[in-house]
C-alpha atoms as a PDB file:
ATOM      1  CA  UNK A   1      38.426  76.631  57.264  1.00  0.00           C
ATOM      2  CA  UNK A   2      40.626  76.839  60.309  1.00  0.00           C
ATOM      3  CA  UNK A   3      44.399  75.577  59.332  1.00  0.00           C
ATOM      4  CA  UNK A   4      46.029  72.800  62.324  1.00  0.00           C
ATOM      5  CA  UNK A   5      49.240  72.214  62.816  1.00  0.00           C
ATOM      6  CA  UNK A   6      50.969  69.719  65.422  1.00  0.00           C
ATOM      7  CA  UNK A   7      54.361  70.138  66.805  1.00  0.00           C
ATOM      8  CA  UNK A   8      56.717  67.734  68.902  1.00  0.00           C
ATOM      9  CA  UNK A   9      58.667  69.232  71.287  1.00  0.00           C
ATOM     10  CA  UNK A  10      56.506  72.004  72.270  1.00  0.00           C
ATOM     11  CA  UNK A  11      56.378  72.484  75.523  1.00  0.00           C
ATOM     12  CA  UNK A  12      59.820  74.601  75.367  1.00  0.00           C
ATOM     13  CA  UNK A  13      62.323  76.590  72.801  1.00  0.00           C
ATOM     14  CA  UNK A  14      61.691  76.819  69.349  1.00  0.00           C
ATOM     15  CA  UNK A  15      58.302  73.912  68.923  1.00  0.00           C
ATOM     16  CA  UNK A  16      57.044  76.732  72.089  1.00  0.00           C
ATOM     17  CA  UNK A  17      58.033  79.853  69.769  1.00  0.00           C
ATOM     18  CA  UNK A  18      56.310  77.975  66.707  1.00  0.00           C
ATOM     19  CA  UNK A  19      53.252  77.327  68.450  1.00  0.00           C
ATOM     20  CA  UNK A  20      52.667  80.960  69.704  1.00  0.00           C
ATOM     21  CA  UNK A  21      53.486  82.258  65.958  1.00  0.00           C
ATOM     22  CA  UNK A  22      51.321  79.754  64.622  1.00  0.00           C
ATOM     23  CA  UNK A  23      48.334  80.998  66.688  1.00  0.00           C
ATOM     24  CA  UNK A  24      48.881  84.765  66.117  1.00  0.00           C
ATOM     25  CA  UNK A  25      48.404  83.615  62.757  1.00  0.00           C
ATOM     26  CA  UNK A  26      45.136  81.958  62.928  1.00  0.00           C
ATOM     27  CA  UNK A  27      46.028  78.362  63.059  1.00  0.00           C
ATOM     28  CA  UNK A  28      44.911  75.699  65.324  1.00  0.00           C
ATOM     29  CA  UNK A  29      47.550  73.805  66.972  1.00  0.00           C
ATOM     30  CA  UNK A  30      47.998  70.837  68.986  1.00  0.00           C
ATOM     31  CA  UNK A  31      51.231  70.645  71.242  1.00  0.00           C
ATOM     32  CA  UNK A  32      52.686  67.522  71.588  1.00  0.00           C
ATOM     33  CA  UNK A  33      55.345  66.670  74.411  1.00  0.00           C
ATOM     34  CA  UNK A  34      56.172  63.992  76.581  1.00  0.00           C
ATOM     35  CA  UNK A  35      57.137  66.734  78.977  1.00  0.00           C
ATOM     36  CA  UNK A  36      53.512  67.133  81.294  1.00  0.00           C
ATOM     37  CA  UNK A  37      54.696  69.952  83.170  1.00  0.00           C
ATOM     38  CA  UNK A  38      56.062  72.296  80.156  1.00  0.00           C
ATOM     39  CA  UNK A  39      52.420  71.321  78.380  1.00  0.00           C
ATOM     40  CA  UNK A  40      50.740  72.430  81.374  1.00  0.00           C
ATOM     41  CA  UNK A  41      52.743  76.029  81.962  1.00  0.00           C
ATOM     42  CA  UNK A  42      52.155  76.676  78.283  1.00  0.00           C
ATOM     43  CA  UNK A  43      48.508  75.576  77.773  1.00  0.00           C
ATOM     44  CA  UNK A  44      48.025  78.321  80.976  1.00  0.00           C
ATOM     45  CA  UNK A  45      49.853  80.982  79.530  1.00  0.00           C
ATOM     46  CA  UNK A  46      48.203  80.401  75.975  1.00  0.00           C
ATOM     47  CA  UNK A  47      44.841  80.887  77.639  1.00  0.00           C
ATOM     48  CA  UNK A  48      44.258  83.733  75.391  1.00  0.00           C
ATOM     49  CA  UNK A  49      44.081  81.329  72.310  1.00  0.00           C
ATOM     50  CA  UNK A  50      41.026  79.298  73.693  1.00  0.00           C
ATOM     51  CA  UNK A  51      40.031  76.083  72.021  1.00  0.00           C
ATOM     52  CA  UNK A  52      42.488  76.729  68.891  1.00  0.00           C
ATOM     53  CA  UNK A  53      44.898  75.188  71.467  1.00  0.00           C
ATOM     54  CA  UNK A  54      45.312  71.467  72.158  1.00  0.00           C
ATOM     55  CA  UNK A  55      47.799  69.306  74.170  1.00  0.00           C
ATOM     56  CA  UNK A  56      48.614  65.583  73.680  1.00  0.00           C
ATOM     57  CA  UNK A  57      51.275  63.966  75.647  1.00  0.00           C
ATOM     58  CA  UNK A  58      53.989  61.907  73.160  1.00  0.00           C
ATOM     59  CA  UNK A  59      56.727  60.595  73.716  1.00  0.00           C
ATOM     60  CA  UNK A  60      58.749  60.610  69.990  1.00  0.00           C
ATOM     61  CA  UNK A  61      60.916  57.849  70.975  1.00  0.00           C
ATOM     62  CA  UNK A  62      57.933  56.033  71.721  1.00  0.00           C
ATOM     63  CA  UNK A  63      56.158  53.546  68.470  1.00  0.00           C
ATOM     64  CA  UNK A  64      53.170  53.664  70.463  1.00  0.00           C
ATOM     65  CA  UNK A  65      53.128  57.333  72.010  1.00  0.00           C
ATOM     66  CA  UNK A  66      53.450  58.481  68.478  1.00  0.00           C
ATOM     67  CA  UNK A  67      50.831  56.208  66.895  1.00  0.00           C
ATOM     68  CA  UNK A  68      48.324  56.811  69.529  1.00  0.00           C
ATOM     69  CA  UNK A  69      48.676  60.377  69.871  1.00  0.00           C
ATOM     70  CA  UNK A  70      48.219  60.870  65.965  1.00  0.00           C
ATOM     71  CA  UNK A  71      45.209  58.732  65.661  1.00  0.00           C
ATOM     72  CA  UNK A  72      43.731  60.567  68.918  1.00  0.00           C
ATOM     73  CA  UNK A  73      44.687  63.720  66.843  1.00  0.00           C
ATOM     74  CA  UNK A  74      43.035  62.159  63.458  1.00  0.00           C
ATOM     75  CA  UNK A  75      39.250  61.683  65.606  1.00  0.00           C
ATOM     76  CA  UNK A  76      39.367  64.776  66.833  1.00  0.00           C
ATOM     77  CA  UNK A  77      40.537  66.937  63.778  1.00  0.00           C
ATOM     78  CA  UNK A  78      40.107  64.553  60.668  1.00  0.00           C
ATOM     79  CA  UNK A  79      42.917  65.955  58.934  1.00  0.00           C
ATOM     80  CA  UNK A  80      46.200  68.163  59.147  1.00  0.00           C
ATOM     81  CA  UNK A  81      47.716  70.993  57.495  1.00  0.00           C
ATOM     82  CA  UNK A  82      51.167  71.429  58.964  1.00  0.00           C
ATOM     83  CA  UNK A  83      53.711  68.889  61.038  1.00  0.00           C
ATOM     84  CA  UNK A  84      56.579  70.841  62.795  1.00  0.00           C
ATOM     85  CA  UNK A  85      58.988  68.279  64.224  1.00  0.00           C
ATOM     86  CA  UNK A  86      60.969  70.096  67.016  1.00  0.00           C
ATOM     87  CA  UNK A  87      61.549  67.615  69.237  1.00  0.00           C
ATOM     88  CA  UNK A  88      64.835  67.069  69.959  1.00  0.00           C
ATOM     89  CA  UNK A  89      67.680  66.091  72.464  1.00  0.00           C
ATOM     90  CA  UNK A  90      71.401  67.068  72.687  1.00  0.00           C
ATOM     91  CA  UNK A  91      74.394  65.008  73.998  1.00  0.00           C
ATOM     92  CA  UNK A  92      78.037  66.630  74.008  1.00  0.00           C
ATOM     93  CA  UNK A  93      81.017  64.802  73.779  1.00  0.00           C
ATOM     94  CA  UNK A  94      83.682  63.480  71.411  1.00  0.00           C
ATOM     95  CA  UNK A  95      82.584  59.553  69.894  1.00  0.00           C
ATOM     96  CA  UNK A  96      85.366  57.655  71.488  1.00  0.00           C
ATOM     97  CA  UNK A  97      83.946  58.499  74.942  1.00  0.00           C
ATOM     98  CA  UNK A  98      80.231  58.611  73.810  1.00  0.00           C
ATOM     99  CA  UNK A  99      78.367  56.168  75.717  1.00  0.00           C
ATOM    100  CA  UNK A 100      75.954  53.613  73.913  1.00  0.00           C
ATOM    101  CA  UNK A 101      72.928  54.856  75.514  1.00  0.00           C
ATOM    102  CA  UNK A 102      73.169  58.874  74.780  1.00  0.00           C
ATOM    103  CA  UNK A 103      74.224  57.642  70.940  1.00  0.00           C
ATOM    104  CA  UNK A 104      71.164  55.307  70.590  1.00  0.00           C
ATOM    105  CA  UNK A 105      69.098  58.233  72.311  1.00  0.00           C
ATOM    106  CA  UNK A 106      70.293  61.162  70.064  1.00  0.00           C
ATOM    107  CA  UNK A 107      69.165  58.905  67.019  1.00  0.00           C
ATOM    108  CA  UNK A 108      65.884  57.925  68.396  1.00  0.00           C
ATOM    109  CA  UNK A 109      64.994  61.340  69.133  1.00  0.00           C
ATOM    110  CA  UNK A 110      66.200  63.477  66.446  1.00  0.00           C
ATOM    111  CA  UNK A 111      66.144  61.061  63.965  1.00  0.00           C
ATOM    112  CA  UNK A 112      63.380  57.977  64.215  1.00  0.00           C
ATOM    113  CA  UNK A 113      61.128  60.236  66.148  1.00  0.00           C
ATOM    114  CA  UNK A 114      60.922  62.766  63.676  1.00  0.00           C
ATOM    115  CA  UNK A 115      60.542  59.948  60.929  1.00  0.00           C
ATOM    116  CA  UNK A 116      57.720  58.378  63.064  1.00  0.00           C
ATOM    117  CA  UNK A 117      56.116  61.226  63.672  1.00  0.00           C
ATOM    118  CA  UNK A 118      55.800  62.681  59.946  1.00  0.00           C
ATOM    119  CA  UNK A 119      54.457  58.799  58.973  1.00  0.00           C
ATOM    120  CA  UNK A 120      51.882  59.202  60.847  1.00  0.00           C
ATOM    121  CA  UNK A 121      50.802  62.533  60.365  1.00  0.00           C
ATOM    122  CA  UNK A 122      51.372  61.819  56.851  1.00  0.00           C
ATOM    123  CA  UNK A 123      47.311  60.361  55.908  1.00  0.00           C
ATOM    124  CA  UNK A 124      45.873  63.254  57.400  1.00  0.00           C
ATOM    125  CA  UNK A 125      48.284  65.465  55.912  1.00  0.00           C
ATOM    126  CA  UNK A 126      47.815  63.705  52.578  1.00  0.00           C
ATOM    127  CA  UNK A 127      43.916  64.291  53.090  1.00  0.00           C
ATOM    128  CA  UNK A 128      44.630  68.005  53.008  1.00  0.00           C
ATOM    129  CA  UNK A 129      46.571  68.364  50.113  1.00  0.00           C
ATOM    130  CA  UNK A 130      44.279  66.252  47.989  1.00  0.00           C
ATOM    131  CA  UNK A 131      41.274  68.682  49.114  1.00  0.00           C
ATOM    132  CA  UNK A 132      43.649  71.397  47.677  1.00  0.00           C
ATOM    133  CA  UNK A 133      44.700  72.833  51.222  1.00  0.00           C
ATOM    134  CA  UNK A 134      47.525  73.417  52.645  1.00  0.00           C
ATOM    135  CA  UNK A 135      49.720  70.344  53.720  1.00  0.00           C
ATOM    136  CA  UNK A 136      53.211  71.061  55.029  1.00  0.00           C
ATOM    137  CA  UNK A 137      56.144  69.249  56.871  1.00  0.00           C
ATOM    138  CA  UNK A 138      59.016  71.027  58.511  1.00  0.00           C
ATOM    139  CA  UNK A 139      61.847  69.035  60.166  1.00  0.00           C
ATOM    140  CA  UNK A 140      64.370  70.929  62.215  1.00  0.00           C
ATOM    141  CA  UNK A 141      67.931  69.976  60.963  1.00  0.00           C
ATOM    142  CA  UNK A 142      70.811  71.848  62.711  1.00  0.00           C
ATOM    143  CA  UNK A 143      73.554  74.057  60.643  1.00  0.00           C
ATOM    144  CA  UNK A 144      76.054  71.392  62.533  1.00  0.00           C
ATOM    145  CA  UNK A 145      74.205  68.712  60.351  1.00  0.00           C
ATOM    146  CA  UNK A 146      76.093  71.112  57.251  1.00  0.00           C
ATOM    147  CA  UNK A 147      79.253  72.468  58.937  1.00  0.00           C
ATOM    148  CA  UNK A 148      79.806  69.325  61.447  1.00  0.00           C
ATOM    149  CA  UNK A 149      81.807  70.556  64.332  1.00  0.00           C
ATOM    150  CA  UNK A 150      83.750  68.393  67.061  1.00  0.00           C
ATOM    151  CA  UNK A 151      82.899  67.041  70.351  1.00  0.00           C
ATOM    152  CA  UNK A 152      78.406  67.249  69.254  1.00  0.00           C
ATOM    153  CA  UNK A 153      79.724  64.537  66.474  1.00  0.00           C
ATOM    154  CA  UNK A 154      76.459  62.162  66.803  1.00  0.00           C
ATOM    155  CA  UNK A 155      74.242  64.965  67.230  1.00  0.00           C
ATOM    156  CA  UNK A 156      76.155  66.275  63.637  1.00  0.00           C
ATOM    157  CA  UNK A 157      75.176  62.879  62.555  1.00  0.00           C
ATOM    158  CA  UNK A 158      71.655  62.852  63.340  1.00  0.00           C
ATOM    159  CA  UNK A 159      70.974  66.270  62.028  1.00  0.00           C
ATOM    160  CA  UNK A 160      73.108  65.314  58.526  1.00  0.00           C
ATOM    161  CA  UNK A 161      70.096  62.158  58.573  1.00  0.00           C
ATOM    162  CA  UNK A 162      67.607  65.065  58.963  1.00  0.00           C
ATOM    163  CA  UNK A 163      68.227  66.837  55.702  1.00  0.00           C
ATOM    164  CA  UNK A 164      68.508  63.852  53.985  1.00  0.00           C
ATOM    165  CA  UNK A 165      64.985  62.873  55.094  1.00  0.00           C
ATOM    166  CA  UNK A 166      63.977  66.281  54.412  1.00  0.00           C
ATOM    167  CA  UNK A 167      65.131  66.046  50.462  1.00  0.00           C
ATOM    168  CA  UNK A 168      63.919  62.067  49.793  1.00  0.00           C
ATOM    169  CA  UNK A 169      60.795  62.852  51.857  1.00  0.00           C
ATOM    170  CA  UNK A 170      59.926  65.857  50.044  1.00  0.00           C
ATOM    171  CA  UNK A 171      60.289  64.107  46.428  1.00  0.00           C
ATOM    172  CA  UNK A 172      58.444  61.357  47.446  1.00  0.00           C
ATOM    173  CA  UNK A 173      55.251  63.558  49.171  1.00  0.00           C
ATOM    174  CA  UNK A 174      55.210  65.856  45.566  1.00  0.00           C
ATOM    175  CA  UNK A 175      52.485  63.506  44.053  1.00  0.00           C
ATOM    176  CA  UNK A 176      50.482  64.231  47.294  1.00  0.00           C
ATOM    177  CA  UNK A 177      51.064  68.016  47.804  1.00  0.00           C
ATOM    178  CA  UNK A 178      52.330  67.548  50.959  1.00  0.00           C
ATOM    179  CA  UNK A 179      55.376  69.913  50.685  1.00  0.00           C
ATOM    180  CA  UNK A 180      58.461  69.225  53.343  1.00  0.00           C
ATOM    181  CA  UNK A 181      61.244  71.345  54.304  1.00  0.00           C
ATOM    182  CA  UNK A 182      63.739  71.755  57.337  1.00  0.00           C
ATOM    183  CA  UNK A 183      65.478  74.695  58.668  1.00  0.00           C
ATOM    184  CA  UNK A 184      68.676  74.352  60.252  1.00  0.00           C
ATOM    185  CA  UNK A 185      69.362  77.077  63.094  1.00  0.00           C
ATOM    186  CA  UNK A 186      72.772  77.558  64.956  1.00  0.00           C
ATOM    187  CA  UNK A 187      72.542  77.976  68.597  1.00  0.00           C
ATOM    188  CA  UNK A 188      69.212  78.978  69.822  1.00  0.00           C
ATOM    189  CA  UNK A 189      68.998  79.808  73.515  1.00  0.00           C
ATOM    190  CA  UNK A 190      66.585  77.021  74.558  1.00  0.00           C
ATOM    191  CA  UNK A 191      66.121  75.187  77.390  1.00  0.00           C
ATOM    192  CA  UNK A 192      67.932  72.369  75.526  1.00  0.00           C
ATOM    193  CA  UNK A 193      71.168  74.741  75.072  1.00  0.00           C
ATOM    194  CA  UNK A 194      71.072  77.169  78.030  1.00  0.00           C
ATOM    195  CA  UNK A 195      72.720  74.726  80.640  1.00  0.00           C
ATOM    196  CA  UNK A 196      75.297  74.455  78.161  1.00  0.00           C
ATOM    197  CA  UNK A 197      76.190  78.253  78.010  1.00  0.00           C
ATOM    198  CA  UNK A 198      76.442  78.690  81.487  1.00  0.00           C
ATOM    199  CA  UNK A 199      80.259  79.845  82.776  1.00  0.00           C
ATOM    200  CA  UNK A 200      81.934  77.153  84.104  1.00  0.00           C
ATOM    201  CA  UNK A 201      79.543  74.477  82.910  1.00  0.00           C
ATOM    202  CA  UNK A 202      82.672  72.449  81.292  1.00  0.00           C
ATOM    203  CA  UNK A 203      80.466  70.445  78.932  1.00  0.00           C
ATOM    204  CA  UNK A 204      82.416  71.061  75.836  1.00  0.00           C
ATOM    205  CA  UNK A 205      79.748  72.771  74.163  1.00  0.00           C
ATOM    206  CA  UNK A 206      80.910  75.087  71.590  1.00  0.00           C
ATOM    207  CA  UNK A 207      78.802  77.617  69.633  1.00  0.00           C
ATOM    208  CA  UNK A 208      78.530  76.938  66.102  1.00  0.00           C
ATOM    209  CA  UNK A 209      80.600  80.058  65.456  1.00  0.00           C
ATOM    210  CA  UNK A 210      80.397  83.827  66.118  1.00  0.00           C
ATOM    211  CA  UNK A 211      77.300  85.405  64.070  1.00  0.00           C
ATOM    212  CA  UNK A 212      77.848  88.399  61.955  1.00  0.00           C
ATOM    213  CA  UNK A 213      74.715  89.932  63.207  1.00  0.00           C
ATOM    214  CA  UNK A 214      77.096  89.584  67.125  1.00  0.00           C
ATOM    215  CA  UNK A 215      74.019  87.346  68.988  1.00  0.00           C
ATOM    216  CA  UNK A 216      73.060  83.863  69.147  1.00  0.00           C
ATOM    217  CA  UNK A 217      68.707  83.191  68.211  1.00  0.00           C
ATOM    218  CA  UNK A 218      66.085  83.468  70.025  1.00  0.00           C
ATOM    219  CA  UNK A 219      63.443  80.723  69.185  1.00  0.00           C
ATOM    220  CA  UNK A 220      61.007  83.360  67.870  1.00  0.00           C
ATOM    221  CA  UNK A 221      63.988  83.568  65.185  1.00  0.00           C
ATOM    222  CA  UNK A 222      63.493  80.547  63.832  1.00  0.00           C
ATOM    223  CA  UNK A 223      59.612  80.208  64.329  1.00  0.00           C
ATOM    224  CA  UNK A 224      59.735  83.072  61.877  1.00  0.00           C
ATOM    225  CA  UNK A 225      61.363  81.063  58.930  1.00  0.00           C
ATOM    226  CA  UNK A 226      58.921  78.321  60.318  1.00  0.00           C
ATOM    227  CA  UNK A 227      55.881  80.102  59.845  1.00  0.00           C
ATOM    228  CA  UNK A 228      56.796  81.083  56.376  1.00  0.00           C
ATOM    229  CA  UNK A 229      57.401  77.487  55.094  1.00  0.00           C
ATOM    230  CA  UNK A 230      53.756  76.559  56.803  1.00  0.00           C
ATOM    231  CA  UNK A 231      52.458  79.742  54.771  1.00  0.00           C
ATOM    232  CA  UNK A 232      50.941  80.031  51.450  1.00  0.00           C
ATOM    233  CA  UNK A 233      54.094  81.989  50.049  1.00  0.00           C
ATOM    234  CA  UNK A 234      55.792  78.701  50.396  1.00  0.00           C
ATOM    235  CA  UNK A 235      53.958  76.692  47.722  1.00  0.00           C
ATOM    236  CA  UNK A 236      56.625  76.039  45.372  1.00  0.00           C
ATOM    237  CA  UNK A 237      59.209  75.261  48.077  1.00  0.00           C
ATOM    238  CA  UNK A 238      59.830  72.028  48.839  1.00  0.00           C
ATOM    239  CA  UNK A 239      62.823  69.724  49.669  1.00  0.00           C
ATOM    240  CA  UNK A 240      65.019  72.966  51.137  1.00  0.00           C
ATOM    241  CA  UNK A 241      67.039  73.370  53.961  1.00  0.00           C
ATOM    242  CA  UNK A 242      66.891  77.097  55.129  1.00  0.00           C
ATOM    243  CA  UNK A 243      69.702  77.917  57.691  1.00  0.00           C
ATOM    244  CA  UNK A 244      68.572  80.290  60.068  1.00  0.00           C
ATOM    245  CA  UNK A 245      72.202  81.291  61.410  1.00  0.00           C
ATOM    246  CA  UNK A 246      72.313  85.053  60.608  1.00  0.00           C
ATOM    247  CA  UNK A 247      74.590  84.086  58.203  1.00  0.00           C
ATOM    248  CA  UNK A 248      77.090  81.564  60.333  1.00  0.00           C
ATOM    249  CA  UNK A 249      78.247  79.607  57.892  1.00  0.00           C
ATOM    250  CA  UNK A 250      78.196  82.052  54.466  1.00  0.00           C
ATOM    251  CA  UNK A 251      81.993  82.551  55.858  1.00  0.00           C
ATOM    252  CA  UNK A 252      84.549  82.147  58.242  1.00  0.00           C
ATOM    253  CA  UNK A 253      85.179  84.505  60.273  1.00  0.00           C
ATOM    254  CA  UNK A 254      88.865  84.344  61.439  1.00  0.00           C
ATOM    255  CA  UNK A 255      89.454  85.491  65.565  1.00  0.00           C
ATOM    256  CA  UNK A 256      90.660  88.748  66.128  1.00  0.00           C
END
């Protein structure tokens, strides 16, 4: 029986890396993304994947983008073997000069988003695991929700609320086989960070340190680690946060 996955945030970076890895892997995935355009440019260059690929448009932020989209995706598919929640947003700045709106929007992205998202994937999810399939959930934290790092303070904060989801979440699914688990990159060149890396962009972005391996990730990075918590290796991981940082935060490494 053919796995299906959804993922939020698709239509760019790493949910866009995920999705391809997924489907060289035999899975049948629906893209979600309140972004029409992205869907659109991917579902044409994903051609080669045929009907294993589906889009939905959903807004996280949105009680009744999520809701609908899931129960659209329940009709169609019945069940669900793997939620990747990679929809995200970023806002840079230090708190005293944060403005109300981009701190209630970092939260209701990274945070309530992902937590509506996996509650309603979670009866068709639950469906799978009791029919002894696979039933997965992976959340993507940030290794700034572990080593918090000045002026992306709220963003810190929403990834921190992340892995604790991730660990209560995880304990709580158990009795369901529904296994969750995040992964917590450093900077990925996305869409999301790019503009942020640009010379002269003055946003007070900072990297989340120099990795050893002397490069930042690539989304197909992370989709790796992805694909292997989706995967039937995973089965007695659960409640884990795996940072995908080429080894960022093992130790500090002191400027030349």
């Amino acid at each position: 029986m053919t796995k299906i996955a959804a993922i939020t945030g698709a239509a760019s970076g790493i949910g866009r890396g995920t999705a391809k890895r997924l489907l060289d892997e035999g899975w049948s995935v629906v893209v979600l993304d309140r972004d029409r355009e992205g869907l659109e440019t991917l579902c044409k260059d994903f051609t080669v994947y045929g009907d294993r690929l589906a889009a939905l448009d959903c807004d996280v932020s949105s009680v009744e983008s999520v809701v609908g989209a899931f129960q659209l995706l329940g009709r169609r598919f019945g069940r669900l073997n793997g939620l990747v929640c990679s929809a995200g947003v970023l806002r840079i700045g230090a708190l005293e000069a944060m403005s109300v709106e981009d701190f209630d929007q970092l939260f209701a992205v990274n945070v309530r988003g992902l937590w509506l998202s996996a509650r309603e994937a979670m009866p068709l999810l639950k469906l799978a695991g009791a029919e002894g399939e696979l039933a997965r959930i992976v959340f993507l934290a940030s290794i700034s929700g572990i080593r918090h790092k000045i002026d992306s303070d709220a963003y810190a904060a929403t990834k921190s609320a992340v892995i604790a989801l991730t660990k209560v979440m995880a304990v709580e699914c158990a009795p369901y086989r529904v296994l969750v688990n995040a992964v917590a990159p450093a900077t990925v060149d996305t869409p999301m960070v790019r503009p942020h890396l640009k010379p002269g962009s003055n946003t007070r972005y900072r990297t989340s340190g120099a990795s050893p391996l002397g490069r930042i990730a690539q989304p197909e990075d992370v989709a790796a680690v992805i694909a292997f918590l989706m995967s039937e290796n995973a089965g007695y991981v659960s409640g884990t946060v795996i940072p995908v940082d080429a080894g960022t935060v093992a130790a500090y490494v002191p400027p030349s």
